[in-house]
Protein backbone atom coordinates (compact mmCIF):
# COMPACT_ATOMS: atom_id res chain seq x y z
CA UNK A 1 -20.81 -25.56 -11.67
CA UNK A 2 -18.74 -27.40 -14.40
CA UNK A 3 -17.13 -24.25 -15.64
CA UNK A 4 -15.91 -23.79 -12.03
CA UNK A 5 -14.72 -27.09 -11.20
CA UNK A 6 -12.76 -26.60 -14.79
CA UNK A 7 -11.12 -23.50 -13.15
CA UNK A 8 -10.05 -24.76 -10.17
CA UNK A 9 -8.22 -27.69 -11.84
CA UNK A 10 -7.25 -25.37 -14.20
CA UNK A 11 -5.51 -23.30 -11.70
CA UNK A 12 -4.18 -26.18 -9.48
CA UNK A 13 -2.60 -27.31 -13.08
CA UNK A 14 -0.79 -24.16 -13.54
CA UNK A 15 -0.16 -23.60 -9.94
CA UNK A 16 2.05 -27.08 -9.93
CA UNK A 17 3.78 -26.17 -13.17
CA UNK A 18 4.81 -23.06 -11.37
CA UNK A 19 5.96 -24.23 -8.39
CA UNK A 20 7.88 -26.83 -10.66
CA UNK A 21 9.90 -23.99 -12.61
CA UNK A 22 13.20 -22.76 -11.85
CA UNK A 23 12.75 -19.22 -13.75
CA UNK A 24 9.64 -18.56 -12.09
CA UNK A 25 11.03 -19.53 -8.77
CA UNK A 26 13.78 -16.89 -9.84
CA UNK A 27 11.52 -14.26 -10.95
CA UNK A 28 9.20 -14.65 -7.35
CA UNK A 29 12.74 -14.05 -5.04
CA UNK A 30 13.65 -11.42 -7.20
CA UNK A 31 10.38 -9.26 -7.17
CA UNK A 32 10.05 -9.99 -3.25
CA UNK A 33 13.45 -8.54 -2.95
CA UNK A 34 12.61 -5.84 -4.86
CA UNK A 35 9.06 -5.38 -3.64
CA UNK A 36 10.68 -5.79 0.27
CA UNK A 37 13.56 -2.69 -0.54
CA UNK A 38 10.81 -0.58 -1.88
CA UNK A 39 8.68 -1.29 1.31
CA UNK A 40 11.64 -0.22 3.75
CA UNK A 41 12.69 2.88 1.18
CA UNK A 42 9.00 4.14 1.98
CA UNK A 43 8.90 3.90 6.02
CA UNK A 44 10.68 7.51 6.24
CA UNK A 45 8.48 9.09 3.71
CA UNK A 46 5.47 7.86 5.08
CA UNK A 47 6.33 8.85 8.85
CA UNK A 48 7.45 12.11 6.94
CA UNK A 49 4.44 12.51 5.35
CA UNK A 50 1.99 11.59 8.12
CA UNK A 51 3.77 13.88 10.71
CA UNK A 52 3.83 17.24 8.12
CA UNK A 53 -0.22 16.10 7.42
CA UNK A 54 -0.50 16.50 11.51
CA UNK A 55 1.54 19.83 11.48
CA UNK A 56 -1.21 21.15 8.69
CA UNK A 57 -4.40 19.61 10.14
CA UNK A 58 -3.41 20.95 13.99
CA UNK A 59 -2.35 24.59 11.91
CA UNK A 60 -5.16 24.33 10.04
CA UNK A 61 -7.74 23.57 13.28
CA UNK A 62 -6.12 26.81 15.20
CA UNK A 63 -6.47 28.81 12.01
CA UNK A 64 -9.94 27.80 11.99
CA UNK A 65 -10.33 28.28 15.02
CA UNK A 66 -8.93 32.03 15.17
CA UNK A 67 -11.06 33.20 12.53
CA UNK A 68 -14.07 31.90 14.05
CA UNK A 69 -13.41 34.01 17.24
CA UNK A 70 -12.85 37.03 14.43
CA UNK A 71 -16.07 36.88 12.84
CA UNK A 72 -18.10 36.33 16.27
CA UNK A 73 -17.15 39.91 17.36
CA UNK A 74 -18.00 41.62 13.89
């Protein structure tokens, strides 16, 4: 219980020193810019990626499928 309650005023300490700094203010827009471009650079790919894993699962299912049917009639 103590070692928590040191935590938590540990953290609020730090928090407010944060808050307080000009460089880390800096350094937090910075990596949200950066985190934000790499976010809206990965849209495409994803859509890319999730409509070529459809192509394959749906080619994949009729494949599947088709040799089924084959090894019924053997």
């Amino acid at each position: 219980m103590f070692g928590k309650l040191i935590n938590y005023w540990a953290n609020q300490f730090i928090t407010e020193k944060l808050v307080q700094n000009a460089g880390f203010q800096r350094l937090a827009a910075k990596t949200h810019e950066h985190v934000t471009n790499i976010s809206q650079k990965g849209v495409p790919f994803v859509a890319d990626a999730s409509k070529r894993a459809n192509t394959f699962a749906q080619t994949f299912k009729e494949n599947l499928k088709s040799e089924a049917e084959k090894a019924k009639f053997r």
